[in-house]
Protein backbone atom coordinates (compact mmCIF):
# COMPACT_ATOMS: atom_id res chain seq x y z
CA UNK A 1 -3.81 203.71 151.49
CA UNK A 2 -5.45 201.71 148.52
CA UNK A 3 -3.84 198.21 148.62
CA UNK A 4 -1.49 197.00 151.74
CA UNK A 5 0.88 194.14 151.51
CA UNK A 6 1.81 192.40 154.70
CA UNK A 7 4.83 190.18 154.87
CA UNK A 8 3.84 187.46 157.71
CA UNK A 9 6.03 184.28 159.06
CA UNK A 10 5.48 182.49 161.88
CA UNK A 11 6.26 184.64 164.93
CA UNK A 12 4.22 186.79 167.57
CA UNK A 13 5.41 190.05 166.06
CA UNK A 14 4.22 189.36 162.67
CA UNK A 15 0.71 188.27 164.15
CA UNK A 16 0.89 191.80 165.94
CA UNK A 17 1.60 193.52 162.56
CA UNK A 18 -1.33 191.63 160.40
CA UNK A 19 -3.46 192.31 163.11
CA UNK A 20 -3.01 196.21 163.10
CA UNK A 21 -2.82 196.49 159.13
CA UNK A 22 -5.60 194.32 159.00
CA UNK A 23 -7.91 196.30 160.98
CA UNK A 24 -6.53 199.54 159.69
CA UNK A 25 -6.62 198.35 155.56
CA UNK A 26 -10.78 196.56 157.10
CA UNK A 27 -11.29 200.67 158.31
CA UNK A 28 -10.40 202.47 155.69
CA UNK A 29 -11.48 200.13 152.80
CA UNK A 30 -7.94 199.62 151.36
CA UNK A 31 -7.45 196.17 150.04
CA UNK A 32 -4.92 193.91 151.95
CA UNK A 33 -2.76 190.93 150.55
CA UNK A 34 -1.25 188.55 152.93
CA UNK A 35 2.90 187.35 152.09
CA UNK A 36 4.62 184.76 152.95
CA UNK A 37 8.03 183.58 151.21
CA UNK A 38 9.63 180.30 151.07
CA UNK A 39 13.11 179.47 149.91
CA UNK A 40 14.64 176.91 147.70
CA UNK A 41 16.17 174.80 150.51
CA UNK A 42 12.74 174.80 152.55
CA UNK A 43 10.95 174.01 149.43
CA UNK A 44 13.43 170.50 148.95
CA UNK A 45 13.37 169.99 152.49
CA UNK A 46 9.25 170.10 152.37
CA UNK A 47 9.19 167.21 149.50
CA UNK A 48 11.45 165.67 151.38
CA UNK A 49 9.26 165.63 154.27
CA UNK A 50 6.11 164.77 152.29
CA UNK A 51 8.65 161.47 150.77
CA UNK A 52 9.15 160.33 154.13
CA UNK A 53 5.04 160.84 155.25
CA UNK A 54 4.01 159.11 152.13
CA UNK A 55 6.53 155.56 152.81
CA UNK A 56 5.07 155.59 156.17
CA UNK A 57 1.35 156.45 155.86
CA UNK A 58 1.34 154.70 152.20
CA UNK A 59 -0.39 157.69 150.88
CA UNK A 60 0.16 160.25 148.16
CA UNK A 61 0.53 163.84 148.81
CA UNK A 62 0.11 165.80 145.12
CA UNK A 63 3.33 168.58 145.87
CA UNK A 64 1.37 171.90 144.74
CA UNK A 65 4.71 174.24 144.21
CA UNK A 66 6.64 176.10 146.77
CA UNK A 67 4.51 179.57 145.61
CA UNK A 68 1.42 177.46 146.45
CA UNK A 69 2.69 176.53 150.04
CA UNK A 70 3.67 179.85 150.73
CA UNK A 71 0.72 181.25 150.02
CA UNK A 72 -1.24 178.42 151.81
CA UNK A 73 0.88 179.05 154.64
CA UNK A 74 -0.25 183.18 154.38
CA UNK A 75 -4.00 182.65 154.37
CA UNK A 76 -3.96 180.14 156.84
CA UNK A 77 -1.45 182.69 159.38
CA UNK A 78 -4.23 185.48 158.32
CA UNK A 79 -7.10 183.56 159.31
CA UNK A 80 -5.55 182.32 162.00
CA UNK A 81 -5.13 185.75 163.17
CA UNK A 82 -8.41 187.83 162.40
CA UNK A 83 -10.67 185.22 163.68
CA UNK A 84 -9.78 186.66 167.05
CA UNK A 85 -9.53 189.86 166.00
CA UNK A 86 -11.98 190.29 163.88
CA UNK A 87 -12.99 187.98 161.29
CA UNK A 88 -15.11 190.69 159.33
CA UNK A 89 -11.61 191.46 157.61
CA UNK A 90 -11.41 190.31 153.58
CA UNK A 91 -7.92 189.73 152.01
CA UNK A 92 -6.20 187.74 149.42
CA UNK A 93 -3.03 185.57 150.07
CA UNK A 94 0.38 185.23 147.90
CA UNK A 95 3.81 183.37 148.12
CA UNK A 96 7.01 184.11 146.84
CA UNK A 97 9.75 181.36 146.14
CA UNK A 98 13.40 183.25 146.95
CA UNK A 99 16.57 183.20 148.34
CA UNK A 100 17.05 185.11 151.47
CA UNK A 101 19.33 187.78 149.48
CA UNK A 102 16.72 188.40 147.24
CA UNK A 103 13.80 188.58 149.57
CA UNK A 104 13.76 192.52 149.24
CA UNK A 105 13.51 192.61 145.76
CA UNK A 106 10.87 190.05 145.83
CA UNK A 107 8.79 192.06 148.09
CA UNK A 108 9.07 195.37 145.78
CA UNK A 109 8.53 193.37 142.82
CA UNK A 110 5.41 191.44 144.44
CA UNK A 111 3.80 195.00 145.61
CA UNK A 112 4.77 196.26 142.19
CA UNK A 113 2.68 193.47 140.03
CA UNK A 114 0.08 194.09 143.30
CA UNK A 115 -0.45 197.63 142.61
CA UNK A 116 0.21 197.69 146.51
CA UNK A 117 0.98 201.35 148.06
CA UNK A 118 1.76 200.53 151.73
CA UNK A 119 3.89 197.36 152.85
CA UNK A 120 3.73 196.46 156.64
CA UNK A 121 6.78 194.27 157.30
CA UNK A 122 8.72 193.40 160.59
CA UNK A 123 12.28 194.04 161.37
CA UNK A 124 14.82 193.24 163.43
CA UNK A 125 17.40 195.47 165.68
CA UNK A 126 20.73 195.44 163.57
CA UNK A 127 23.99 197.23 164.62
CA UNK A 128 24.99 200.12 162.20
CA UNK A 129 27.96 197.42 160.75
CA UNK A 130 25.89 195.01 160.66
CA UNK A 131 23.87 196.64 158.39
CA UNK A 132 26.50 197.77 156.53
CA UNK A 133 28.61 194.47 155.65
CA UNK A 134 25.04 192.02 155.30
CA UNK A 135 22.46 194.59 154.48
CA UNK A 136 19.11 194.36 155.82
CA UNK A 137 15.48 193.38 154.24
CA UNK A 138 13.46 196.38 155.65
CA UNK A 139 16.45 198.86 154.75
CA UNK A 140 16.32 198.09 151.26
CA UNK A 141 12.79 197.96 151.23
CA UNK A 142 12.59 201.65 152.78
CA UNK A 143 14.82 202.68 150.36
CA UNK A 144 13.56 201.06 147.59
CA UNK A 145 10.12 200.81 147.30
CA UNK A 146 8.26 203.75 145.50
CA UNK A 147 5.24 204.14 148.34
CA UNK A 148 4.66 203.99 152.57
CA UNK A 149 6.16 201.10 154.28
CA UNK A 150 5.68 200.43 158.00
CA UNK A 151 7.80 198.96 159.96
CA UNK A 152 7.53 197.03 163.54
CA UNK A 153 10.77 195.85 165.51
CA UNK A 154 11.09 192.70 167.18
């Protein structure tokens, strides 16, 4: 392993996951980028917020892009996380803006531009139809991307 990407949102098993491929890219001296995505509707729904914030506080919030916020959200979720595990581990952070459809071809495509070889990504327990007739992130991702991926179940 070279360069890991770790897809992260909010939830106990994705803290689990960064914290193992954190401490296994911080052993072996493979480079690590932290993901997080954000799609279209959360990105309107954000301004939105940050309208409603601004009328009441009479401030101004400068909007920095829904890439920016997803990757603000990833190194703040990483640090979060190694400073109690151990906050000796280096990484970079990156956001992707997509719909949920698209989220596996995002991830590729992000590792690809990377030059990632290992993505550590969480998924969830899916019946065999269920799979079939809505697909699934971390199946495509298995069978797409060109390198190791690990996966942890929720």
């Amino acid at each position: 392993m070279d360069h890991a990407l770790v897809i992260v949102d909010d939830t106990d098993a994705h803290r689990a996951l960064l914290a193992e491929a954190g401490q296994l890219a911080h052993d072996t001296g493979a480079k690590l980028t932290v993901v997080s995505w954000i799609t279209p509707d959360q990105t309107e729904e954000t301004a939105a917020n940050l309208e409603v914030i601004e009328q009441v506080e009479g401030t101004s919030y400068s909007d920095p892009g829904p890439a920016a916020t997803a990757k603000q959200f990833a190194r703040q979720f990483a640090e979060d996380v190694f400073e109690s595990v151990d906050d000796s581990i280096e990484f970079t952070a990156d956001g992707i803006v997509t719909e949920d459809d698209e989220r596996a071809d995002e991830i590729i495509a992000a590792a690809e531009r990377l030059e990632c070889d290992h993505i550590f990504l969480v998924g969830r327990r899916r019946s065999p139809t269920g799979k079939a007739l809505f697909g699934d992130v971390a199946q495509r991702i298995l069978l797409n991307f060109d390198g190791t991926v690990t996966l942890r179940m929720k």
